[in-house]
N, C-alpha and C. Protein backbone atom coordinates (compact mmCIF):
# COMPACT_ATOMS: atom_id res chain seq x y z
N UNK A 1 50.36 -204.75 55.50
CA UNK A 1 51.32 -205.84 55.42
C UNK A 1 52.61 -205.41 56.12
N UNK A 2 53.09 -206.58 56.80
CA UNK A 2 54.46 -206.02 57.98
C UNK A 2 55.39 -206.51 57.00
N UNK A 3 56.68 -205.27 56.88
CA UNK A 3 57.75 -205.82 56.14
C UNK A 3 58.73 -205.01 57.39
N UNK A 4 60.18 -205.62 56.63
CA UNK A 4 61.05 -205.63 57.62
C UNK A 4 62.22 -205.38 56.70
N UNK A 5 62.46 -204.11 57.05
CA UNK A 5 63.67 -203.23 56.88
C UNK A 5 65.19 -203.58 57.24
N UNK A 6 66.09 -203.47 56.71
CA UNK A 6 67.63 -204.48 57.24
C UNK A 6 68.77 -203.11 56.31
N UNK A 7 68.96 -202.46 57.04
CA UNK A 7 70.02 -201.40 56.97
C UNK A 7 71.67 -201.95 57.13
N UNK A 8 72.40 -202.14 56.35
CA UNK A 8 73.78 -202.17 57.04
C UNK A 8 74.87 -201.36 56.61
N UNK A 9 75.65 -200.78 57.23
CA UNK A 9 76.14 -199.88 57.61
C UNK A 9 77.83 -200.23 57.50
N UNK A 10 78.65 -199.29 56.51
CA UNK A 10 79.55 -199.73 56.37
C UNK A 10 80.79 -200.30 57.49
N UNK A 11 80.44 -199.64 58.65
CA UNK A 11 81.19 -199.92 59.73
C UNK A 11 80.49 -200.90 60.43
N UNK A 12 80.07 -201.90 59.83
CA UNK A 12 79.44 -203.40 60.16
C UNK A 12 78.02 -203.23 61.54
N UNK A 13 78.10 -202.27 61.46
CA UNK A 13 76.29 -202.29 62.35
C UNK A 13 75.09 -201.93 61.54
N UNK A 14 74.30 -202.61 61.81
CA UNK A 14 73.13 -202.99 61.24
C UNK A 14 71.96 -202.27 62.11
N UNK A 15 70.70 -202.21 61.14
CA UNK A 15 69.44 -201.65 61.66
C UNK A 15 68.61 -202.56 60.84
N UNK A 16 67.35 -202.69 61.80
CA UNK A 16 66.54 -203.53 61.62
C UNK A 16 65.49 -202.73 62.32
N UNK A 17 64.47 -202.33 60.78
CA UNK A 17 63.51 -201.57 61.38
C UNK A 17 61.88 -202.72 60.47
N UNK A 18 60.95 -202.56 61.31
CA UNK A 18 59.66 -202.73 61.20
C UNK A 18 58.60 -201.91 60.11
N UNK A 19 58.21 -202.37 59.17
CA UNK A 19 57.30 -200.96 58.85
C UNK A 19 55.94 -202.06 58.31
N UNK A 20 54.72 -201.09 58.92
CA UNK A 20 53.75 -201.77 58.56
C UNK A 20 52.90 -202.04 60.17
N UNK A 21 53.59 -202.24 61.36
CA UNK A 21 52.81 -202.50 62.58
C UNK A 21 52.71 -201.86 63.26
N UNK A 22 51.68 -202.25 64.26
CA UNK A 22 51.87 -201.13 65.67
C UNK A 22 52.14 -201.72 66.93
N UNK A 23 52.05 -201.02 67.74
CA UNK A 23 52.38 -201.84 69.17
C UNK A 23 54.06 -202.71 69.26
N UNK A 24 53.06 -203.89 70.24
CA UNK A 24 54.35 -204.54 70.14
C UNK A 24 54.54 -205.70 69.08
N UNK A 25 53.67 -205.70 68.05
CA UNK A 25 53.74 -206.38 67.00
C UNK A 25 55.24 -206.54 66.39
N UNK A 26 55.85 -205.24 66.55
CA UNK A 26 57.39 -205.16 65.81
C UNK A 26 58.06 -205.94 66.04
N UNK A 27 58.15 -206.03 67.75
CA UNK A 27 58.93 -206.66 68.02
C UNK A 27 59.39 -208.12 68.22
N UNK A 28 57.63 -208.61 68.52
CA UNK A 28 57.62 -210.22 68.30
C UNK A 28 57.99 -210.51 66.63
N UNK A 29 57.68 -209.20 65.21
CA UNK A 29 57.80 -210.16 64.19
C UNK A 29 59.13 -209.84 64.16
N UNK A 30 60.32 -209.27 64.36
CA UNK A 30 61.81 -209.54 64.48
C UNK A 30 62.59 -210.18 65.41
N UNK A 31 61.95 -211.21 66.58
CA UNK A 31 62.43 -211.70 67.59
C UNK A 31 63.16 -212.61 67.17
N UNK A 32 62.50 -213.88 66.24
CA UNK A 32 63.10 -215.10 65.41
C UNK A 32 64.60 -214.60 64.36
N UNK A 33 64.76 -213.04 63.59
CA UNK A 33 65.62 -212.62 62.90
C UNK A 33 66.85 -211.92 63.62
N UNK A 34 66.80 -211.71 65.02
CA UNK A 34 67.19 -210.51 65.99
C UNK A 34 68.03 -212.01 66.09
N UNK A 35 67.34 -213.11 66.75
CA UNK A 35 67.83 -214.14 67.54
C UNK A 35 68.96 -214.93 66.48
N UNK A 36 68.77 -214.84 65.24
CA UNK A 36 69.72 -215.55 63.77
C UNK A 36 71.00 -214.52 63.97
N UNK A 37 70.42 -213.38 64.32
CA UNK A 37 71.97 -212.49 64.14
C UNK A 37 72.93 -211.89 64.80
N UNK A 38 72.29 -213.10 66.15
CA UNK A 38 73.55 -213.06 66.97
C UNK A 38 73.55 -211.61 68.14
N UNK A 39 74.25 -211.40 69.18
CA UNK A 39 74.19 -210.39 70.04
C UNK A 39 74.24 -209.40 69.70
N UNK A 40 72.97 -208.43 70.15
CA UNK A 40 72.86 -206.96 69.80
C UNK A 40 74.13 -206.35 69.61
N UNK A 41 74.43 -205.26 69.13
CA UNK A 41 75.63 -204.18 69.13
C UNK A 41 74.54 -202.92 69.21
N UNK A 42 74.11 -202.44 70.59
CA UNK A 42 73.66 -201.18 70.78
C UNK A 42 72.45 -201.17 71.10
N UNK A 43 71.27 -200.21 70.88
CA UNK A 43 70.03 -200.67 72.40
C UNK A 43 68.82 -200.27 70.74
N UNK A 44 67.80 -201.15 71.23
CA UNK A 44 66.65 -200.85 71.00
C UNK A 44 65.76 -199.40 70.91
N UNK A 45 65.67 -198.71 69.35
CA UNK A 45 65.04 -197.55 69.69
C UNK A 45 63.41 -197.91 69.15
N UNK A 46 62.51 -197.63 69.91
CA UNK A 46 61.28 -198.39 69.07
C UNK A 46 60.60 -196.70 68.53
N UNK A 47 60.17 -196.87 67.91
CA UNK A 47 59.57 -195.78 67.03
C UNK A 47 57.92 -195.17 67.20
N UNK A 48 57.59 -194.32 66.97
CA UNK A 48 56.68 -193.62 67.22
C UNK A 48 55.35 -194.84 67.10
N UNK A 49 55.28 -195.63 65.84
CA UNK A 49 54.50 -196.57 65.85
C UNK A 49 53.51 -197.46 66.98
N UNK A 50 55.13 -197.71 67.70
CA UNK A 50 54.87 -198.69 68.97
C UNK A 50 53.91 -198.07 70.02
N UNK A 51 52.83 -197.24 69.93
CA UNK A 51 52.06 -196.65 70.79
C UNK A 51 50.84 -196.71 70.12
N UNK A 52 50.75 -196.98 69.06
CA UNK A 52 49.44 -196.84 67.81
C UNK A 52 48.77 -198.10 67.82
N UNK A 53 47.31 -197.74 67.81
CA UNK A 53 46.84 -198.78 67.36
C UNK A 53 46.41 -199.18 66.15
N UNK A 54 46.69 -198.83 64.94
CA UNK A 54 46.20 -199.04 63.80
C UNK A 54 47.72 -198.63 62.77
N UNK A 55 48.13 -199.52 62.11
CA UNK A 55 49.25 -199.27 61.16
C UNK A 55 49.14 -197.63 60.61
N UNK A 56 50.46 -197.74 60.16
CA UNK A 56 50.55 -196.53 58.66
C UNK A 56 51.12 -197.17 57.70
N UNK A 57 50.57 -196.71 56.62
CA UNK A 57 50.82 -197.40 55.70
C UNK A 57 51.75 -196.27 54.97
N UNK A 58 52.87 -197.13 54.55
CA UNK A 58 54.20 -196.95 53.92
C UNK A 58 54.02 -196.85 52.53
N UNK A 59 54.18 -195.64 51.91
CA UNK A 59 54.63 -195.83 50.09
C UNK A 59 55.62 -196.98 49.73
N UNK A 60 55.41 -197.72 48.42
CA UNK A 60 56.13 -198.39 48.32
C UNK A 60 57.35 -197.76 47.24
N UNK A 61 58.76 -197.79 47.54
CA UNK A 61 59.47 -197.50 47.12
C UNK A 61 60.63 -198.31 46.33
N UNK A 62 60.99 -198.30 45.48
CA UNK A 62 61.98 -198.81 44.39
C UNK A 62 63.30 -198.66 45.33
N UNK A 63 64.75 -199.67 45.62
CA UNK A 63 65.83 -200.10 46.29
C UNK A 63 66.98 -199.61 45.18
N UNK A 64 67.48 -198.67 44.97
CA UNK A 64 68.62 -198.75 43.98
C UNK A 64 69.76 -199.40 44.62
């Protein structure tokens, strides 16, 4: 299952990471959320994932 990670950062920049896909799956499922939040601030790092063909699957972890 693809979920989608949303980091923000006290000095108002944000991360928006993918977990759950491979390829370029990431990036089409954050294109529609990328596009809501307005012009990048800084470049695209895509992650080891984006070369895989078969997910990893993520522990699920508790948000304090």
């Amino acid at each position: 299952m693809k979920k989608i990670k949303i980091t923000l950062h006290k000095d108002g920049t944000q991360k928006v990471e993918v977990l759950g896909a491979v390829g370029a799956e990431c990036v089409e499922f954050t294109k529609e959320l990328e596009k809501r939040l307005g012009k990048p601030i800084g470049e695209r790092e895509l992650k080891p994932e984006y070369d895989l063909t078969e997910p990893v699957i993520e522990p699920e972890r508790e948000v304090e």
